[in-house]
N, C-alpha and C. Protein backbone atom coordinates (compact mmCIF):
# COMPACT_ATOMS: atom_id res chain seq x y z
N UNK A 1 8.42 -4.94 -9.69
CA UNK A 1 8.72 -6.35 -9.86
C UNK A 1 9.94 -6.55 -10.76
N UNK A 2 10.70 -5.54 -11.14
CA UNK A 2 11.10 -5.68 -11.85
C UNK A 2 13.06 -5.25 -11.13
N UNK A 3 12.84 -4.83 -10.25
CA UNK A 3 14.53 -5.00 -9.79
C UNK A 3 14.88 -3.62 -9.43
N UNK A 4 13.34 -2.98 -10.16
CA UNK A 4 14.05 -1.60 -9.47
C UNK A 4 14.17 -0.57 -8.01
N UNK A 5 14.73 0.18 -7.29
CA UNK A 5 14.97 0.17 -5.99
C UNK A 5 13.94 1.69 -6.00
N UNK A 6 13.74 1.87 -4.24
CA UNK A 6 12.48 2.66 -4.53
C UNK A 6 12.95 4.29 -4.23
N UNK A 7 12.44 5.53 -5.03
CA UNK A 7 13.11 6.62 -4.91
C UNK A 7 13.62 7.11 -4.05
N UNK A 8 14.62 7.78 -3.85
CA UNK A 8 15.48 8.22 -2.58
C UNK A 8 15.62 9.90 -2.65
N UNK A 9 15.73 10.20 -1.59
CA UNK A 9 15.40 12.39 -0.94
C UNK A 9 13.97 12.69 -1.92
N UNK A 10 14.51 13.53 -2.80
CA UNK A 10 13.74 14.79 -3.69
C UNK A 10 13.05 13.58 -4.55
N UNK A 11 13.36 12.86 -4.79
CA UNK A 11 12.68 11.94 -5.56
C UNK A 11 11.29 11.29 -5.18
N UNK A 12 11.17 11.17 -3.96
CA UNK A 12 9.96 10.49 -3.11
C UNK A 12 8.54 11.89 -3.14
N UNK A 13 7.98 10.99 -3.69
CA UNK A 13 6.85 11.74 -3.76
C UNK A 13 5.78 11.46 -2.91
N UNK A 14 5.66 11.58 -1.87
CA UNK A 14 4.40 10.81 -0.80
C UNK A 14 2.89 10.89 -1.23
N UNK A 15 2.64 9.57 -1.37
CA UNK A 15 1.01 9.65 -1.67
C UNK A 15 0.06 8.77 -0.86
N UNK A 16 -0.97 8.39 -0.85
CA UNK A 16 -1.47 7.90 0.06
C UNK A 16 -1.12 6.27 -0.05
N UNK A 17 -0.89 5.33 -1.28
CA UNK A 17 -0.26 3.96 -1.12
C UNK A 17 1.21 3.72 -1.16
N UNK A 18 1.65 5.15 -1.34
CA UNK A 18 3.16 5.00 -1.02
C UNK A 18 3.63 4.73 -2.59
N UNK A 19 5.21 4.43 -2.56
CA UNK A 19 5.63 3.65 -3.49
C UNK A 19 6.20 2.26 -3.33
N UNK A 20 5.45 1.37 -4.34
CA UNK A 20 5.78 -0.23 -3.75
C UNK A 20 6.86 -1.16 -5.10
N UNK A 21 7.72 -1.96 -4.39
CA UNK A 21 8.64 -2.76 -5.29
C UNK A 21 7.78 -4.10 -4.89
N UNK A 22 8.59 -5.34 -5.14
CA UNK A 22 7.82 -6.58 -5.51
C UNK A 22 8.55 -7.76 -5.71
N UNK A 23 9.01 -8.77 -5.31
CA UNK A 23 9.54 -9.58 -5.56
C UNK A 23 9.29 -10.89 -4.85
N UNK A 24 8.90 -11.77 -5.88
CA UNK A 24 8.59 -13.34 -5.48
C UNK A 24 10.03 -14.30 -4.63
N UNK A 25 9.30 -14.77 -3.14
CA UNK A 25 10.10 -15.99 -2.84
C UNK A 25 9.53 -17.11 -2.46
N UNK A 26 9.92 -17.81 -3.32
CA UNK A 26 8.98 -19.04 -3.67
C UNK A 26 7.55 -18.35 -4.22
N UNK A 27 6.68 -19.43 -3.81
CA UNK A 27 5.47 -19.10 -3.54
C UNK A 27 4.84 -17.81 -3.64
N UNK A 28 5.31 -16.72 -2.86
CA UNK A 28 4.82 -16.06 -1.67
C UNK A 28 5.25 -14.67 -2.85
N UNK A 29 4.28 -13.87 -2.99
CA UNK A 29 5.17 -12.33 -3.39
C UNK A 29 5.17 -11.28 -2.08
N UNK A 30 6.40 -10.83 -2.51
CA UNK A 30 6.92 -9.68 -1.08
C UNK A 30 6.78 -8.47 -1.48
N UNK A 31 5.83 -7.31 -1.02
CA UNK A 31 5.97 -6.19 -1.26
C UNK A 31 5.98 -5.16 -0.30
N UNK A 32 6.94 -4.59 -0.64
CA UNK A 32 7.92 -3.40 0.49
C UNK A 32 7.30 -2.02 -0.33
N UNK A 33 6.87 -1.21 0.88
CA UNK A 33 6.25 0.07 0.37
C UNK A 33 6.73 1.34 0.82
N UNK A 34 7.17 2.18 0.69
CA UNK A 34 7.48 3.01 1.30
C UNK A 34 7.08 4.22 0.74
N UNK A 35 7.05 5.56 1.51
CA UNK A 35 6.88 7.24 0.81
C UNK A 35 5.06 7.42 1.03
N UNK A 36 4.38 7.15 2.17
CA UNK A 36 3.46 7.25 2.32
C UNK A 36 2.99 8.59 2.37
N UNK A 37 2.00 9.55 2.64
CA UNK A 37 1.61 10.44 2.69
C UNK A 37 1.20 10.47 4.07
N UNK A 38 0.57 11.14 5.13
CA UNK A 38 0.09 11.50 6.26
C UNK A 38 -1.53 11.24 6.27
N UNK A 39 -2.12 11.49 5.28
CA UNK A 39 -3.36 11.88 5.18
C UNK A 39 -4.56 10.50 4.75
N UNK A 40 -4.10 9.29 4.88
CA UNK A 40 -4.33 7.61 4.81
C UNK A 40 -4.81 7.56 6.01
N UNK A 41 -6.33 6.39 6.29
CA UNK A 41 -6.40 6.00 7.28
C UNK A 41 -6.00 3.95 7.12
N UNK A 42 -4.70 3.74 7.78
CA UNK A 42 -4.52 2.14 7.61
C UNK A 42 -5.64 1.28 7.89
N UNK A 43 -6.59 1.58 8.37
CA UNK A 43 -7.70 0.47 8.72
C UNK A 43 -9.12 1.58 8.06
N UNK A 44 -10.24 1.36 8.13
CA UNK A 44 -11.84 1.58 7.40
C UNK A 44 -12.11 1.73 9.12
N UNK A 45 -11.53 1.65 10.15
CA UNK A 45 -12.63 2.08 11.34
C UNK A 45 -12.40 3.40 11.41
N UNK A 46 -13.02 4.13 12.37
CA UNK A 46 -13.09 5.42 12.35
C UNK A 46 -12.13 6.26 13.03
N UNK A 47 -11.22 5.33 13.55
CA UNK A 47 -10.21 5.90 14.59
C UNK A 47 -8.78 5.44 13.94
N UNK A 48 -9.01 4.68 12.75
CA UNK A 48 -7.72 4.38 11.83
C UNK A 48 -6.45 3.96 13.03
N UNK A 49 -5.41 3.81 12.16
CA UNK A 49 -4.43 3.49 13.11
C UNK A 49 -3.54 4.70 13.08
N UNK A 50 -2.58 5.01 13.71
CA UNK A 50 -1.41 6.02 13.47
C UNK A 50 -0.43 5.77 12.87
N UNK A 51 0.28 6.34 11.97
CA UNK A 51 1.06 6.44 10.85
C UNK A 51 1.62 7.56 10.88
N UNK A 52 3.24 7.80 9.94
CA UNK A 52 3.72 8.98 9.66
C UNK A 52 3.96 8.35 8.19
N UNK A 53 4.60 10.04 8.10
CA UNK A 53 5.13 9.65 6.51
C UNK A 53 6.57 8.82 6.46
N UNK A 54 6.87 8.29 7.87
CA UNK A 54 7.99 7.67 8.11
C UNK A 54 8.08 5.69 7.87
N UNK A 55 6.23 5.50 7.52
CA UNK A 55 5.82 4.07 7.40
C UNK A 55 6.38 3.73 6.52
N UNK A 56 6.95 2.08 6.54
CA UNK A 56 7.52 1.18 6.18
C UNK A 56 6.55 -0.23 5.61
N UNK A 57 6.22 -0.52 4.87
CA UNK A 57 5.28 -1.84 5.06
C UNK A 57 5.78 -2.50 4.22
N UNK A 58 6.05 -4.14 4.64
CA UNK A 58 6.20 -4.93 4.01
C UNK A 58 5.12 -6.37 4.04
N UNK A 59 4.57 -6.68 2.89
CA UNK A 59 3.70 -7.61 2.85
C UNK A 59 3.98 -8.64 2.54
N UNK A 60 3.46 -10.14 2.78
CA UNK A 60 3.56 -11.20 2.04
C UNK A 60 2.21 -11.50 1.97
N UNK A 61 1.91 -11.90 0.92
CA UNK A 61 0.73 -12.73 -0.01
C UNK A 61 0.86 -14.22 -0.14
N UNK A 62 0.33 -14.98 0.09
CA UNK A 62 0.65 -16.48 -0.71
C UNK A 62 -0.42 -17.02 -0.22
N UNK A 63 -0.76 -18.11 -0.93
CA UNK A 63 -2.09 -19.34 -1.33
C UNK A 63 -1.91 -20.30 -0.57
N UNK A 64 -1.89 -20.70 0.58
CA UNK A 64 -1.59 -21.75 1.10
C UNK A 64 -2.45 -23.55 0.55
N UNK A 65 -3.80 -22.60 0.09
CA UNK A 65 -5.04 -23.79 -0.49
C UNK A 65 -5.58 -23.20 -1.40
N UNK A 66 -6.29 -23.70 -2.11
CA UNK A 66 -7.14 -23.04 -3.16
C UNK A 66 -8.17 -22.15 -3.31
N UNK A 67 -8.62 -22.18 -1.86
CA UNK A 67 -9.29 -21.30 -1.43
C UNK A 67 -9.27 -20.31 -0.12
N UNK A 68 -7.83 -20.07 -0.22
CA UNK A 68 -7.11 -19.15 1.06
C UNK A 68 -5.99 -18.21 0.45
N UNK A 69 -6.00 -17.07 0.67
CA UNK A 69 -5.08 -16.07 0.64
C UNK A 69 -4.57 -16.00 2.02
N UNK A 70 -3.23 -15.54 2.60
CA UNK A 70 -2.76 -15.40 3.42
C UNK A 70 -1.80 -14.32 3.75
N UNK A 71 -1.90 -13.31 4.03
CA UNK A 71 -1.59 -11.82 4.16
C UNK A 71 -0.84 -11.86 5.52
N UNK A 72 0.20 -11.57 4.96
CA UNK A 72 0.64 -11.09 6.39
C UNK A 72 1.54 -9.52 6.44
N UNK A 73 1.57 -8.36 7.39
CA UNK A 73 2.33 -7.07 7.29
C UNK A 73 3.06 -6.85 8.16
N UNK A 74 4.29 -6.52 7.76
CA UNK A 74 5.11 -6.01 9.15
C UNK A 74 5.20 -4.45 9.08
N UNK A 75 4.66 -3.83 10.09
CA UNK A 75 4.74 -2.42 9.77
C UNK A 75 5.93 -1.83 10.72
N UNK A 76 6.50 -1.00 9.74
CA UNK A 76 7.49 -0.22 10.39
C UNK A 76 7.37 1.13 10.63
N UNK A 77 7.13 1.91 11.36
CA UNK A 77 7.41 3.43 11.74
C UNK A 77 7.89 3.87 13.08
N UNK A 78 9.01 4.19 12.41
CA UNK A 78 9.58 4.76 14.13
C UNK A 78 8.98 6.03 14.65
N UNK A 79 8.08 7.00 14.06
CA UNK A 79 7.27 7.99 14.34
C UNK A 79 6.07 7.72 14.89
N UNK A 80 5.26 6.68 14.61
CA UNK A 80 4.42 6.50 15.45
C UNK A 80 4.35 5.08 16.47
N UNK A 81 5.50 3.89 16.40
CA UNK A 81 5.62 2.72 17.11
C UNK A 81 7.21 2.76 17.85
N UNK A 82 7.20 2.22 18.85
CA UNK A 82 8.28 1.72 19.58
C UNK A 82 9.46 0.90 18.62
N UNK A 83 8.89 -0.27 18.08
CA UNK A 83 9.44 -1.03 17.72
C UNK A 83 8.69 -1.54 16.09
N UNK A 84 8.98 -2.55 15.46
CA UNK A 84 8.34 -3.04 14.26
C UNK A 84 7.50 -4.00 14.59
N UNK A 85 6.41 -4.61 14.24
CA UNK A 85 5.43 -5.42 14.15
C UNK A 85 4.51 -5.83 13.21
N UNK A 86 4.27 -7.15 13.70
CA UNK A 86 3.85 -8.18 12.26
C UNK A 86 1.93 -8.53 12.79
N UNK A 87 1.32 -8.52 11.84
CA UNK A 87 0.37 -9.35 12.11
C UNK A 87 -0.27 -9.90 10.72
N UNK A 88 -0.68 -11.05 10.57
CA UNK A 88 -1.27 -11.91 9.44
C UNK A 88 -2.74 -12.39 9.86
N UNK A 89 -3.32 -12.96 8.94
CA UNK A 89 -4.81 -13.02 9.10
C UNK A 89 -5.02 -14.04 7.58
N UNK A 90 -5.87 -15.06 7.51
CA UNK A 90 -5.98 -15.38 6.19
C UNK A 90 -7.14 -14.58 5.22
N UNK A 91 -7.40 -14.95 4.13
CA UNK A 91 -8.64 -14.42 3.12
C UNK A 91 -9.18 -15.28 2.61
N UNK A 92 -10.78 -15.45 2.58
CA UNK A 92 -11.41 -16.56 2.11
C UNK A 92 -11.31 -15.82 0.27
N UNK A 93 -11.03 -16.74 -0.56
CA UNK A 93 -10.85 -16.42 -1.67
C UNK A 93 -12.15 -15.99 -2.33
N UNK A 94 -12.30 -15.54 -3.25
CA UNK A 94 -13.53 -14.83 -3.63
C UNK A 94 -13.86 -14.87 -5.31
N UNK A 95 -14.77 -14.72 -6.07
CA UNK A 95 -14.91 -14.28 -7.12
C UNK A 95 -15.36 -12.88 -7.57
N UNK A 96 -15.74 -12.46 -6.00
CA UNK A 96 -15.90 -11.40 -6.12
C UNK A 96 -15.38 -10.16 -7.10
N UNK A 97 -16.27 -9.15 -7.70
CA UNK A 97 -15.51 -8.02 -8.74
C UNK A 97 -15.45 -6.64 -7.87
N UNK A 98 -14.36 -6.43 -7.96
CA UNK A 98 -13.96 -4.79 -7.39
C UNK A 98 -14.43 -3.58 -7.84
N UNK A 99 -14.79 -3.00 -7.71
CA UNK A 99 -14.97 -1.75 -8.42
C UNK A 99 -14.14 -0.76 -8.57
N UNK A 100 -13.90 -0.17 -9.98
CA UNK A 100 -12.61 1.06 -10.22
C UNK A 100 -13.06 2.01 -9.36
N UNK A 101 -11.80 2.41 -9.09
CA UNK A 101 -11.87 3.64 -8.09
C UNK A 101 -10.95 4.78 -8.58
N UNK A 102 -10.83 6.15 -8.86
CA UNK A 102 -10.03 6.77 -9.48
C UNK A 102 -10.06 7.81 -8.24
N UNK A 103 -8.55 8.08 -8.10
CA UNK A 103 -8.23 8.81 -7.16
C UNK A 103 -7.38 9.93 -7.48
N UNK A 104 -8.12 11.46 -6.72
CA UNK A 104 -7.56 12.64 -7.76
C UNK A 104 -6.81 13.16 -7.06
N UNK A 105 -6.17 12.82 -6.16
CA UNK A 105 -4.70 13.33 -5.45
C UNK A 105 -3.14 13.36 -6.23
N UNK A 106 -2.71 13.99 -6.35
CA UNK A 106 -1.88 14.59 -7.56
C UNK A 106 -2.07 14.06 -8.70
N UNK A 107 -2.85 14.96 -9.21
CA UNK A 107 -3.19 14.77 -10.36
C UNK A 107 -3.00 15.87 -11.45
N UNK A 108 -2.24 15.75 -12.00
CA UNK A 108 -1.59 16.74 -12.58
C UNK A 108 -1.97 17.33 -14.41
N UNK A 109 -3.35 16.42 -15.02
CA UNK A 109 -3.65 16.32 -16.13
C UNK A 109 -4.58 16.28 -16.31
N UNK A 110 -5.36 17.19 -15.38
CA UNK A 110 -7.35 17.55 -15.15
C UNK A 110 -7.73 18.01 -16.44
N UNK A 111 -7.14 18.43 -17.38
CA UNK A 111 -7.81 19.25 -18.30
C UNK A 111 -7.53 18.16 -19.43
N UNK A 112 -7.24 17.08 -19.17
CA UNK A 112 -7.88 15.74 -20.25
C UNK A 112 -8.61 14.71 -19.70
N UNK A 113 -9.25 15.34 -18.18
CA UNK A 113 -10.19 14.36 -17.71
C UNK A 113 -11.53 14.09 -18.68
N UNK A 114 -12.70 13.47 -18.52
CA UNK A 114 -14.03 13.75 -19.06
C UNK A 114 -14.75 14.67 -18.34
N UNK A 115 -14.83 15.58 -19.05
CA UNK A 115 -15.55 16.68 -18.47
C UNK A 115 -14.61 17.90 -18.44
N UNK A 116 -13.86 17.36 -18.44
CA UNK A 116 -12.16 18.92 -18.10
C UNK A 116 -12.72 19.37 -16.92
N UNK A 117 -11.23 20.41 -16.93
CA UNK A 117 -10.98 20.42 -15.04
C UNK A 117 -12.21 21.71 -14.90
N UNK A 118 -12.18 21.80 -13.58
CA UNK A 118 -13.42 22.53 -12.67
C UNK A 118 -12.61 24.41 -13.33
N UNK A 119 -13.53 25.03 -13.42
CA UNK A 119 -13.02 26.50 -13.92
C UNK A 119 -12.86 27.38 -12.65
């Protein structure tokens, strides 16, 4: 969010959410992701969608009402699509609480986890 541009060659480290920048227009925040990993399924069904490490995603977010989120993605990969494509969907807003999730894919500092790393 802050202006900076996202790593380029040796620098890109592919992980499974990629690396994402951020920037508000109007309303709406825009986030462009790129440097995905292979090993992500884009959807929770069991047949996921297809992806390379060549995916592109750009999101918009914005509130249209007080109780609507409005998501929309244009996904880009020329490795697994013809062309680019958009689809949006709204979100009934929630109070719902998330639960932390800690994810140990490069993780490079096991031996100051709790518990220290596996022997």
């Amino acid at each position: 969010m802050d202006g900076r541009p996202h790593p380029t060659g040796d620098e890109v480290n592919p992980t499974y959410y990629g690396h994402s920048v951020g920037h508000w227009e109007g309303d709406t925040l825009v986030v462009d992701t790129v440097g995905f990993n292979e090993r992500f399924w884009m959807t929770r069904r069991p047949t996921g969608m297809p992806h390379t490490d060549q995916l592109h995603l750009i999101e918009h977010i914005s509130r249209p009402d007080f109780n609507t989120l409005k998501y929309q993605v244009t996904i880009d990969d020329p490795g697994a699509y013809t062309r680019p494509w958009t689809a949006s969907w709204n979100v009934p807003w929630t109070t719902e609480e998330v639960e932390e999730y800690f994810c140990q894919d490069n993780n490079r500092d096991l031996q100051h986890l709790v518990g220290g790393a596996a022997e």
